[in-house]
Protein backbone atom coordinates (compact mmCIF):
# COMPACT_ATOMS: atom_id res chain seq x y z
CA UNK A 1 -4.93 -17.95 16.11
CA UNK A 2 -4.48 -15.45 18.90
CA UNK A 3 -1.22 -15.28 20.72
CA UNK A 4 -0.57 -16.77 24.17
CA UNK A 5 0.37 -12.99 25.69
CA UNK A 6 -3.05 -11.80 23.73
CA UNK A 7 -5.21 -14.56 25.00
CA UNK A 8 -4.23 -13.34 28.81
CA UNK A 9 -5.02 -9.31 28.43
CA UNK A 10 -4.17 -6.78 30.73
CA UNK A 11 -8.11 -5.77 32.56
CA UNK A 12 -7.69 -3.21 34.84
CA UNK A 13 -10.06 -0.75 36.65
CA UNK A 14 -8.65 1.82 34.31
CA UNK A 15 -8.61 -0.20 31.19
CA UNK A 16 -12.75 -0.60 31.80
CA UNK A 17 -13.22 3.19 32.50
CA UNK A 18 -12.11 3.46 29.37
CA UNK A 19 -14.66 0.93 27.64
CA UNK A 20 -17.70 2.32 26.28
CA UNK A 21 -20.34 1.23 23.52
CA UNK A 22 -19.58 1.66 19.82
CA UNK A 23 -22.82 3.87 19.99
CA UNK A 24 -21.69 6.58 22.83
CA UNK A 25 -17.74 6.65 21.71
CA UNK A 26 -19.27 7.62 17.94
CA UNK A 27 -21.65 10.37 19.70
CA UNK A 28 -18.15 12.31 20.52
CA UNK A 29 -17.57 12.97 16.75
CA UNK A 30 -18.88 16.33 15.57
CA UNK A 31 -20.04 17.88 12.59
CA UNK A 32 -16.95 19.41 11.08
CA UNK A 33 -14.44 17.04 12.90
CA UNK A 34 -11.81 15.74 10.94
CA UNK A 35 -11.12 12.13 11.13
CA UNK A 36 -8.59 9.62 10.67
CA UNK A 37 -9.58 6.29 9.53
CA UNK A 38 -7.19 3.27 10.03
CA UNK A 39 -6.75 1.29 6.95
CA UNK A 40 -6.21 -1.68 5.06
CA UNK A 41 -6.99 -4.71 7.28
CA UNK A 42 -7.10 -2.75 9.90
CA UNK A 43 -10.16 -0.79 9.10
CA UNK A 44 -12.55 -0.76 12.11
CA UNK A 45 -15.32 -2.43 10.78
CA UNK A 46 -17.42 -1.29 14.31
CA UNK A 47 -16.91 2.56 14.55
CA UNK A 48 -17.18 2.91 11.57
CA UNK A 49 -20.58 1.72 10.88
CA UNK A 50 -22.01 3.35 14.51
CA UNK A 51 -20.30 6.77 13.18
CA UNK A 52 -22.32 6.48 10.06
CA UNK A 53 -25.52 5.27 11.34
CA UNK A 54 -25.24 8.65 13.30
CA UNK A 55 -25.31 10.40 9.65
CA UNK A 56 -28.35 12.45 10.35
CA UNK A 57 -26.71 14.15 12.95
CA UNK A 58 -23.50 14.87 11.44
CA UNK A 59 -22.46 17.62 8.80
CA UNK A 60 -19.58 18.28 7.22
CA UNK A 61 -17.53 15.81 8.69
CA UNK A 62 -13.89 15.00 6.95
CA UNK A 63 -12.98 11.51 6.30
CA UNK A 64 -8.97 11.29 5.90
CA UNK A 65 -7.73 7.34 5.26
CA UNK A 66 -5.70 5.36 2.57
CA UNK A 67 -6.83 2.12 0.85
CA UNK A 68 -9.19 0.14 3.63
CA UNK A 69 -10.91 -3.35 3.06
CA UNK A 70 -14.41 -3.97 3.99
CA UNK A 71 -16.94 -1.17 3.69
CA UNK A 72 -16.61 2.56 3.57
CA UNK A 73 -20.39 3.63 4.14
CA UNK A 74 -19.77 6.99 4.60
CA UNK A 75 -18.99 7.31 0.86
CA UNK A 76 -22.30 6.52 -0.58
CA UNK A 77 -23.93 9.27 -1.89
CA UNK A 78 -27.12 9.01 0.56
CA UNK A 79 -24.35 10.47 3.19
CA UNK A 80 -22.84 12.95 1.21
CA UNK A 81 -24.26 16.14 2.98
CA UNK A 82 -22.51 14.54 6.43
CA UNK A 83 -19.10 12.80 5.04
CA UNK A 84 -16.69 13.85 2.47
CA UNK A 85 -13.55 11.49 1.75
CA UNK A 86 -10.29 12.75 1.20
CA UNK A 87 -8.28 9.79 -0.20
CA UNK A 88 -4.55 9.32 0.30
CA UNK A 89 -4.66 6.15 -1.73
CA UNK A 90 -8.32 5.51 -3.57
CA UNK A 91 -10.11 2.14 -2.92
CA UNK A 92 -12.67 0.69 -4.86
CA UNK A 93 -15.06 1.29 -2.13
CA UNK A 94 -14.45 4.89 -2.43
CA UNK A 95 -13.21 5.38 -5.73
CA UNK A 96 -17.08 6.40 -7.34
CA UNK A 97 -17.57 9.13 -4.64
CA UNK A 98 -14.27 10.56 -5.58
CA UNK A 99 -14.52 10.36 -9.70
CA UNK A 100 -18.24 11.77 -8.70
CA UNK A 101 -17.12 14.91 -7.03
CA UNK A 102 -18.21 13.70 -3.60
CA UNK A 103 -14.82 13.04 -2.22
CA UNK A 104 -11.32 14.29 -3.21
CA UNK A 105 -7.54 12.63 -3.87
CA UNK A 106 -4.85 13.83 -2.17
CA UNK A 107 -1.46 12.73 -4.13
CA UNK A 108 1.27 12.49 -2.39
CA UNK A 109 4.14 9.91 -1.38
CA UNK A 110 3.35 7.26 1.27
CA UNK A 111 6.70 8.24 3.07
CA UNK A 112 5.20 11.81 3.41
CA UNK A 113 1.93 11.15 4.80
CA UNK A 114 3.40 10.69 8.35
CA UNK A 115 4.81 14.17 8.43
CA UNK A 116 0.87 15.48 6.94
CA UNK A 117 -0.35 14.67 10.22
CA UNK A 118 2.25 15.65 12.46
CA UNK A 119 3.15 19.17 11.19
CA UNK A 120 -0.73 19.99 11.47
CA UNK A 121 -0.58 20.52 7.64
CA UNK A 122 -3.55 18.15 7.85
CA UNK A 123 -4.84 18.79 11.09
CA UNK A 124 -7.06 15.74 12.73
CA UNK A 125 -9.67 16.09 15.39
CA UNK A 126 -10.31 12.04 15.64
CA UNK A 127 -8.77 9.35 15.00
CA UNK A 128 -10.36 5.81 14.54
CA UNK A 129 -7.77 2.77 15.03
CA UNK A 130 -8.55 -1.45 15.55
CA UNK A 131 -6.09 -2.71 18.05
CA UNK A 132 -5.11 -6.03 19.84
CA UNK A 133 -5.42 -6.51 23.59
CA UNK A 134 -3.54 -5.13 25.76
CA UNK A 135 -0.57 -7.22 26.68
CA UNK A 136 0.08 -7.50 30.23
CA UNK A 137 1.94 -4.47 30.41
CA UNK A 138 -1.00 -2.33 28.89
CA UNK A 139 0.23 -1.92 25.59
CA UNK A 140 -2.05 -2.77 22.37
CA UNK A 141 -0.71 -3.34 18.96
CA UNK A 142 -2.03 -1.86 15.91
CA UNK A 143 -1.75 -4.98 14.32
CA UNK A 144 -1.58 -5.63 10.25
CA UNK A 145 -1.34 -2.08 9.33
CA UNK A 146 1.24 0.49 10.79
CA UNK A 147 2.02 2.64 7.92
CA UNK A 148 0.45 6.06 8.89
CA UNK A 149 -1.78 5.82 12.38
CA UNK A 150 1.53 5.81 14.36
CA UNK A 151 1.15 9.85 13.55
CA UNK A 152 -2.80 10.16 12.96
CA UNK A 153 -2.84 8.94 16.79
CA UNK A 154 0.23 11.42 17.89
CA UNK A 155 -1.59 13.99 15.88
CA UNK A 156 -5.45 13.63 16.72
CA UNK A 157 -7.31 15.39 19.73
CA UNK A 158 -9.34 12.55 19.98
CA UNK A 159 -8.77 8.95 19.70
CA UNK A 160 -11.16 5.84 19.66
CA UNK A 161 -9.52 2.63 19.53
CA UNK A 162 -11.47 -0.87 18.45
CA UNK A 163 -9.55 -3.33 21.02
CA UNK A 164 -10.12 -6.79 18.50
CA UNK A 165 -9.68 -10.61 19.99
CA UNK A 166 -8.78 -11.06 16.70
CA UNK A 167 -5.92 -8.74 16.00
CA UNK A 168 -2.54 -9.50 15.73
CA UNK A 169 -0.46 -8.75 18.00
CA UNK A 170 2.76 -7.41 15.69
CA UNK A 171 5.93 -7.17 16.75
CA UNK A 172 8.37 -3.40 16.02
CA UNK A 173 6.99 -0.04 16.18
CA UNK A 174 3.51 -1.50 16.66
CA UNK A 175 1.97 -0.16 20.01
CA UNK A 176 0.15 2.40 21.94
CA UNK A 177 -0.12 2.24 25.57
CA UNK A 178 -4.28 1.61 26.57
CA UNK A 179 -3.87 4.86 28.16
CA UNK A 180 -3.38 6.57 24.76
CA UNK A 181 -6.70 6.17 23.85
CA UNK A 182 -9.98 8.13 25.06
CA UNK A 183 -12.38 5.33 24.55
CA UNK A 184 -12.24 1.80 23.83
CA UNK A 185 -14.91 -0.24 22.25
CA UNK A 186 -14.31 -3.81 22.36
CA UNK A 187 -14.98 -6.36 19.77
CA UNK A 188 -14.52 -9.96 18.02
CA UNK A 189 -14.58 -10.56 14.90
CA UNK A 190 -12.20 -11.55 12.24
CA UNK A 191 -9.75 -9.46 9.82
CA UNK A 192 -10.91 -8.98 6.48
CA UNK A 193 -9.28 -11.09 3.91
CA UNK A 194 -7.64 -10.38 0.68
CA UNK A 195 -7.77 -13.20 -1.95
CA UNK A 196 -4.81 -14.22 -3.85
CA UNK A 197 -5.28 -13.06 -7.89
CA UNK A 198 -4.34 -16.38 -9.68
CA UNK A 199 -2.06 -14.98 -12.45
CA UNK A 200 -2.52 -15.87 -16.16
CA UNK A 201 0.01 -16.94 -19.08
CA UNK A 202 0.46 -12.98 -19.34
CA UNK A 203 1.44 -12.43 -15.54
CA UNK A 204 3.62 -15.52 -16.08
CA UNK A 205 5.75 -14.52 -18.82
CA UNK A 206 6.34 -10.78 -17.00
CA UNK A 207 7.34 -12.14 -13.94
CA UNK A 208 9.69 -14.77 -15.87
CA UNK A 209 11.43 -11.24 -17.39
CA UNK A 210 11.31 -10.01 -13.79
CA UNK A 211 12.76 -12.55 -12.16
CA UNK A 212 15.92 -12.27 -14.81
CA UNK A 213 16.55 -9.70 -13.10
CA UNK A 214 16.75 -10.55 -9.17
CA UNK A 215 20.19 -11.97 -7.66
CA UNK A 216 20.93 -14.26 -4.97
CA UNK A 217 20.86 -11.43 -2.19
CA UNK A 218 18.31 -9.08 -3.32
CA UNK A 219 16.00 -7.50 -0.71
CA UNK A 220 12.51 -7.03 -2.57
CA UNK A 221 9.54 -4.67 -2.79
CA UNK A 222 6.10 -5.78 -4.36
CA UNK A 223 3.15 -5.29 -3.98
CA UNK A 224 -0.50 -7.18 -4.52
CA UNK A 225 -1.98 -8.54 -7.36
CA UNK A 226 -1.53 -11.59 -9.99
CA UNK A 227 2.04 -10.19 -11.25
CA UNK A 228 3.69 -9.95 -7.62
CA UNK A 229 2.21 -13.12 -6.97
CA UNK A 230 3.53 -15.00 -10.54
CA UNK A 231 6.78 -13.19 -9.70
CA UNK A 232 7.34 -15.29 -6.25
CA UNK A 233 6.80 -18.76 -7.68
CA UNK A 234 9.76 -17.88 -10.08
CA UNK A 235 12.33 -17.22 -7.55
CA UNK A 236 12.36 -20.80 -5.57
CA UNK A 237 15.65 -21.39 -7.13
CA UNK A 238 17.22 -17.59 -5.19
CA UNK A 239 18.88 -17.82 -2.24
CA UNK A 240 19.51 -15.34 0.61
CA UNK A 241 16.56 -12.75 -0.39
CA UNK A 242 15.50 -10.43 1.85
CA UNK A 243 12.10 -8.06 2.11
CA UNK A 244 11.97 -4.18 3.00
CA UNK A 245 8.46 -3.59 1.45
CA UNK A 246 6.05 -0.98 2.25
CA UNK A 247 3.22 -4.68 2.59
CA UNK A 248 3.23 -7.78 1.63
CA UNK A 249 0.75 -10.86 1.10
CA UNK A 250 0.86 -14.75 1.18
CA UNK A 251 3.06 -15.32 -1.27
CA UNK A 252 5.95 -14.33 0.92
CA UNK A 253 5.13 -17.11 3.03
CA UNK A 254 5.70 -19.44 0.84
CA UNK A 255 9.62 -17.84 -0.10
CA UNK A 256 10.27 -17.94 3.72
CA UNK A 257 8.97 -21.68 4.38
CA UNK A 258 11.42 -22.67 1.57
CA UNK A 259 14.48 -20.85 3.17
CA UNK A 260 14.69 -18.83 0.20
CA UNK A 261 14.16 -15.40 2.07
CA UNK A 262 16.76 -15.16 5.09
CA UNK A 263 17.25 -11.48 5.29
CA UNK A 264 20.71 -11.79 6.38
CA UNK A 265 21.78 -10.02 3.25
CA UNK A 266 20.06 -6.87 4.65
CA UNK A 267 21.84 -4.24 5.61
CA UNK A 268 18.70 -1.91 7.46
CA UNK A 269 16.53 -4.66 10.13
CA UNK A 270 19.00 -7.66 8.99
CA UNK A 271 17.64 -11.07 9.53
CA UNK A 272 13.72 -9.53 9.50
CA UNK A 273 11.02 -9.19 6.96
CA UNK A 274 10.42 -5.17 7.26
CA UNK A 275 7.07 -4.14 6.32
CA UNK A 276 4.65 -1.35 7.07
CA UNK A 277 1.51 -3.46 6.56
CA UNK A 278 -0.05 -6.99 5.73
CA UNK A 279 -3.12 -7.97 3.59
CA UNK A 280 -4.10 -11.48 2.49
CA UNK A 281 -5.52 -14.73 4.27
CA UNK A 282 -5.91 -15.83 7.90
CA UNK A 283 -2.63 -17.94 7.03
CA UNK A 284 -1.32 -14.65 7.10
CA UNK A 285 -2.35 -12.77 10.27
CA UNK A 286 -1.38 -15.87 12.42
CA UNK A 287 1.99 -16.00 10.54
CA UNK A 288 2.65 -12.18 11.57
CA UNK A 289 1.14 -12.68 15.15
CA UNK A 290 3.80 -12.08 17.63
CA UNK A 291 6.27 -13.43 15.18
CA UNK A 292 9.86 -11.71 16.21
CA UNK A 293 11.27 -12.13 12.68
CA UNK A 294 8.51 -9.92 11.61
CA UNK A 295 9.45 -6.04 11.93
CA UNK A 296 6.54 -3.45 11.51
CA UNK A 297 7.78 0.11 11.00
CA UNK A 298 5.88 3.19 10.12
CA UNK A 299 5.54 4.33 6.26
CA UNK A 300 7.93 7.47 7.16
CA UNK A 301 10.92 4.70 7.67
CA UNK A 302 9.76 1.41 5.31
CA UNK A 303 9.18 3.92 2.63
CA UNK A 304 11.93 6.88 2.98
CA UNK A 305 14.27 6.44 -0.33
CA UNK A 306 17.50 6.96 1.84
CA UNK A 307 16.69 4.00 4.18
CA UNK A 308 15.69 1.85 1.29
CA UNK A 309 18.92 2.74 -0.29
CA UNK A 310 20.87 1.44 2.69
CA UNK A 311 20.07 -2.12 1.10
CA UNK A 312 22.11 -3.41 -1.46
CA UNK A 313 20.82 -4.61 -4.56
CA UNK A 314 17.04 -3.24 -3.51
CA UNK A 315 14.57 -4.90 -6.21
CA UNK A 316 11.47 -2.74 -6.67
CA UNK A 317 8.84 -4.61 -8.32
CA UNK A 318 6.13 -1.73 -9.09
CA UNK A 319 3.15 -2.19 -11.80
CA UNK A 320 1.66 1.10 -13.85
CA UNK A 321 -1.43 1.38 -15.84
CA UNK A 322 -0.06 3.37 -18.80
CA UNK A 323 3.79 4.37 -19.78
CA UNK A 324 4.45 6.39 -23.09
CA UNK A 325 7.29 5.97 -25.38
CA UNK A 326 9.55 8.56 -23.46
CA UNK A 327 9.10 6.57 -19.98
CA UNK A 328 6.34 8.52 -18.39
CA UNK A 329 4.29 6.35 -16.06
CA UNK A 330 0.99 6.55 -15.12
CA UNK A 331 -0.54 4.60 -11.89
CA UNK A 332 -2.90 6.32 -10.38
CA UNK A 333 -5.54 7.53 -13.41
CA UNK A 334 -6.83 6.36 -16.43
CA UNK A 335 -7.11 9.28 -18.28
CA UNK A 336 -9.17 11.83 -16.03
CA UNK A 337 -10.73 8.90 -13.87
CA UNK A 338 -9.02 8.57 -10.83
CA UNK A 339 -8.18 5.38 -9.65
CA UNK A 340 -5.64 4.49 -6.90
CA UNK A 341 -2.59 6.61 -5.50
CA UNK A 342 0.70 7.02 -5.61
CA UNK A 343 1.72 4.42 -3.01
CA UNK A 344 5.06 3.20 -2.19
CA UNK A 345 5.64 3.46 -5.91
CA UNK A 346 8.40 6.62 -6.48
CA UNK A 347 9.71 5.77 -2.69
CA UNK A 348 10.69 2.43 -3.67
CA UNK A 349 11.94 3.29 -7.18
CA UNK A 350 14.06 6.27 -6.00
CA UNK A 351 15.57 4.21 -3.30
CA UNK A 352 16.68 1.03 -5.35
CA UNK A 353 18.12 3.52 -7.91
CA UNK A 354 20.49 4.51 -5.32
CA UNK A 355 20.89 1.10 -3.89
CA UNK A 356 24.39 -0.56 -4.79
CA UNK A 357 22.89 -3.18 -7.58
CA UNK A 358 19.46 -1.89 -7.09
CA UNK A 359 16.99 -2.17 -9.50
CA UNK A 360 13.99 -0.28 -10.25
CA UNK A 361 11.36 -1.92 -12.30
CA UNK A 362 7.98 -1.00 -13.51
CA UNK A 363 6.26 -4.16 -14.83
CA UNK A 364 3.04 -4.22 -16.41
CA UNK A 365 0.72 -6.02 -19.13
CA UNK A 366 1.36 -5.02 -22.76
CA UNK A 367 -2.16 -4.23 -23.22
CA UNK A 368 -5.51 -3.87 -21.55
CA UNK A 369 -9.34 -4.34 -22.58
CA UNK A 370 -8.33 -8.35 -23.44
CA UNK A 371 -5.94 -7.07 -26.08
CA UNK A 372 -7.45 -3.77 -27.49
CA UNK A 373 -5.65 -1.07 -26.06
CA UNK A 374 -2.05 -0.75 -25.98
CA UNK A 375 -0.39 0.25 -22.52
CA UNK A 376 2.94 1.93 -24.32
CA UNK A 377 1.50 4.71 -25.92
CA UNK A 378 2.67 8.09 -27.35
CA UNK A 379 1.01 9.83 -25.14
CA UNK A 380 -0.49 9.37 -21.72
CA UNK A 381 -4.10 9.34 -22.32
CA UNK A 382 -5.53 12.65 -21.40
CA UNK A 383 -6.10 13.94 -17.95
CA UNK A 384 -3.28 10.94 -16.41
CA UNK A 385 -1.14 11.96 -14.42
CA UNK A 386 2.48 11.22 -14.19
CA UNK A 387 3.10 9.25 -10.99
CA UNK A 388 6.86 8.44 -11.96
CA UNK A 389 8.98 10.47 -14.03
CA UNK A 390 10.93 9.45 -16.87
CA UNK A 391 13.87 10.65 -15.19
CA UNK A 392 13.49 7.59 -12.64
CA UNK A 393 12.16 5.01 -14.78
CA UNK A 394 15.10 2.23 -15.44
CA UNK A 395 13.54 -0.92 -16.61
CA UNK A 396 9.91 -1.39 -17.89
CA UNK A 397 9.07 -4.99 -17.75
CA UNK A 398 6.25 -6.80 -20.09
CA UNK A 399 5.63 -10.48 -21.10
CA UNK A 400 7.53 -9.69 -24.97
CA UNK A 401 11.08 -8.52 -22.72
CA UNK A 402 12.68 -6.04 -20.30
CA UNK A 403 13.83 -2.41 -21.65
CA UNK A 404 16.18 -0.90 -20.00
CA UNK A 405 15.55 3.31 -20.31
CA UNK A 406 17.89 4.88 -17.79
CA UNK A 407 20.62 6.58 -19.88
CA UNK A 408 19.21 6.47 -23.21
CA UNK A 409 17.93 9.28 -24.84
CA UNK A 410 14.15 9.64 -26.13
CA UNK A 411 14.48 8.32 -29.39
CA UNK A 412 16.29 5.27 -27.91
CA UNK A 413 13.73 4.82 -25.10
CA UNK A 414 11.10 4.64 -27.58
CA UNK A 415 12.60 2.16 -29.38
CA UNK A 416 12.97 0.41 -26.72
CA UNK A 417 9.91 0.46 -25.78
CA UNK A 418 8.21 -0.54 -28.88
CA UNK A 419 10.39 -3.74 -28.62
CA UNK A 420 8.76 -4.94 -25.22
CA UNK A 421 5.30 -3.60 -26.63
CA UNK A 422 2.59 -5.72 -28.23
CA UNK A 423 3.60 -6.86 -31.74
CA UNK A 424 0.31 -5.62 -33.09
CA UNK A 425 0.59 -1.81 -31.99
CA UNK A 426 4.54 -2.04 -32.81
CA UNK A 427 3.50 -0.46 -36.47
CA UNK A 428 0.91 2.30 -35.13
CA UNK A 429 3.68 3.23 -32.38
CA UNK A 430 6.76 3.85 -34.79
CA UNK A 431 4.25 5.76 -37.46
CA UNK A 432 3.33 7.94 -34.23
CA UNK A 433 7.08 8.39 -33.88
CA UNK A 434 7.21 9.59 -36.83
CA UNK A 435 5.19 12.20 -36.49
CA UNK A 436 6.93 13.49 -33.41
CA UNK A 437 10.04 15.88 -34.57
CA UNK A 438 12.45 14.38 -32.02
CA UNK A 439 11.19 10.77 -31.81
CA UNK A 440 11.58 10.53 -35.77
């Protein structure tokens, strides 16, 4: 539901100078430009598809963005000769063109992608934003996703904004001025919507271990998926939590209806949920719409380890896709496929290490392939990458237990992590040890 100040937008002479078709604000974009794309939810659904039905007159043109729901045309090989991705944080709908050599990862921390953009280290010619109306002062929010296009739209030479009915209008360092933007195109149509992942027995019995774990007074990071979810239905019985998270999704909702989040615990944005983007349901975006105990803040501040710190007993609730027995993790490959990013993922765990009480916790399945493949291995598979060292690895969560790795030496770790590993790769693990001169 849009907001009273949204439903009564600013019009003014200069507001429609600005307005153009999606059509003639795409025909500005040339071959060899370098464009921003904003993401998550707030992908704009609009330019983007009139930029790529101009394909046969582009070449060469860049495509910078993070994870983005909805469709990502321009990756599809048929447009590969006139768009070429560069991934901060690799979606599914872009995750073939980059295993397939038609669009490259960039790895690097979400709290550093601000500064990409800014220093001209990544220099952007365009950048392509969804906004809300302008409030009666002029200013537009950019909604459900902050994280990053505070800078891309500082940075960029040119910017097109999608001005959406149906944006939120979000409260904190959420707006731009109208006048910020070269051309407006203006649209209605709803957010894309993440579903909730229902968890399993598995996600169930992790986010029981998890939840040991969390005090009265912990301020939380998690993510999406079936474990985050499982995780929240376990802590009804908390009191006084609090959320610093780089997003979060329905389930948060549900913590704050119950009075089990306050945020008054907080010691950075007390008494507010801090987050640098939403995804999830239309429940959601109306709960965030000018909703004052909502703060948005760029990725540069939700996800910088010394502000996180500032918290005390910071719980960081981050999943992996492989760990091996020294405390290597691996999140963003499986093996030399390339999958996702690094995220929020070393921010968060680097910043609840040094939170008073803080806890950093990777927390994943035991296994994969329904049961075939162990995650705790000797070795990463090769070709993944190490997203989080095993110098900040403390506690690796799966359903069989928590081990707790910071402090112990390797042949201690491993044991440790045998323990918490499937019972039926327990035997090939310690014979692997064996083999290994300092793990024996």
């Amino acid at each position: 539901m849009v907001s009273s100040i949204t439903s009564l937008p600013l019009r003014t002479p200069a507001y429609k100078e600005k307005c153009v078709s999606a059509e003639e604000a795409m025909s500005h974009i040339k071959s060899g430009d370098k464009v921003f794309i904003h993401a998550n939810a707030s992908h704009p659904q609009t330019l983007v598809q009139a930029m790529t039905a101009r394909s046969k007159d582009l070449c060469g043109v860049e495509i910078f963005e993070l994870l983005c729901l909805g469709e990502a045309p321009y990756a599809r090989e048929e447009y590969k000769n006139s768009f070429r991705v560069h991934s901060l944080f690799i979606g599914s709908n872009v995750r073939d063109a980059v295993n397939k050599g038609r669009g490259d990862y960039i790895p690097v921390f979400l709290s550093e992608i601000p500064s990409l953009f800014l220093s001209g280290q990544i220099p952007l010619d365009v950048c392509l934003v969804q906004v809300s109306p302008p409030d009666s002062h002029g200013y537009c929010s950019f909604g459900v996703s902050i994280d990053c296009v505070v800078a891309a739209r500082k940075a960029a030479k040119l910017v097109i904004a999608e001005v959406n009915e149906q944006m939120p209008r979000t409260l904190g360092r959420s707006f731009a001025h109208f006048s910020k933007f070269d051309y407006i195109v203006e649209t209605n149509r709803p957010l894309p919507e993440l579903p909730a992942c229902a968890p399993d027995e598995i996600d169930n019995r992790i986010a029981a271990n998890v939840c040991d774990l969390v005090e009265d007074g912990s301020t939380l990071q998690m993510g999406i998926g079936s474990i985050p979810d499982a995780v929240i239905r376990f802590l009804k019985d908390r009191r006084n939590l609090g959320i610093h998270t780089e997003m979060f999704s329905d389930g948060v909702l549900d913590l704050i209806e119950l009075g089990v989040i306050t945020n008054d615990a907080k010691k950075i944005l007390p008494g507010k949920t801090a987050t640098s983007f939403v995804m999830g349901s239309k429940r959601l975006y109306d709960f965030v719409d000018n909703n004052p105990s909502v703060e948005f803040q760029t990725s540069d501040f939700i996800n910088d380890p010394f502000i996180i710190a500032q918290n005390d007993k910071v719980v960081a609730i981050n999943s992996a896709l492989q760990i091996d027995l020294t405390g290597q993790v691996c999140a963003d490959s499986l093996g030399t496929r390339l999958y996702s990013g690094f995220g929020g993922q070393v921010d968060f765990i680097r910043g609840a290490a040094r939170s008073r009480g803080g806890k950093p916790i990777i927390a994943l399945p035991s296994t994969a392939k329904d049961g075939m493949v162990s995650r705790i291995m000797p070795h990463l598979s090769q070709g993944g990458g190490v997203v989080t060292s095993r110098g900040d690895v403390h506690f690796v969560v799966t359903e069989f237990g928590v081990a707790q790795l910071h402090g112990k030496n390797l042949k201690d770790r491993a044991k440790a992590l045998i323990a918490i590993s499937h019972p039926k790769f327990q035997a090939y693990l310690e014979e692997e040890c064996r083999k290994i001169s300092w793990l024996n």
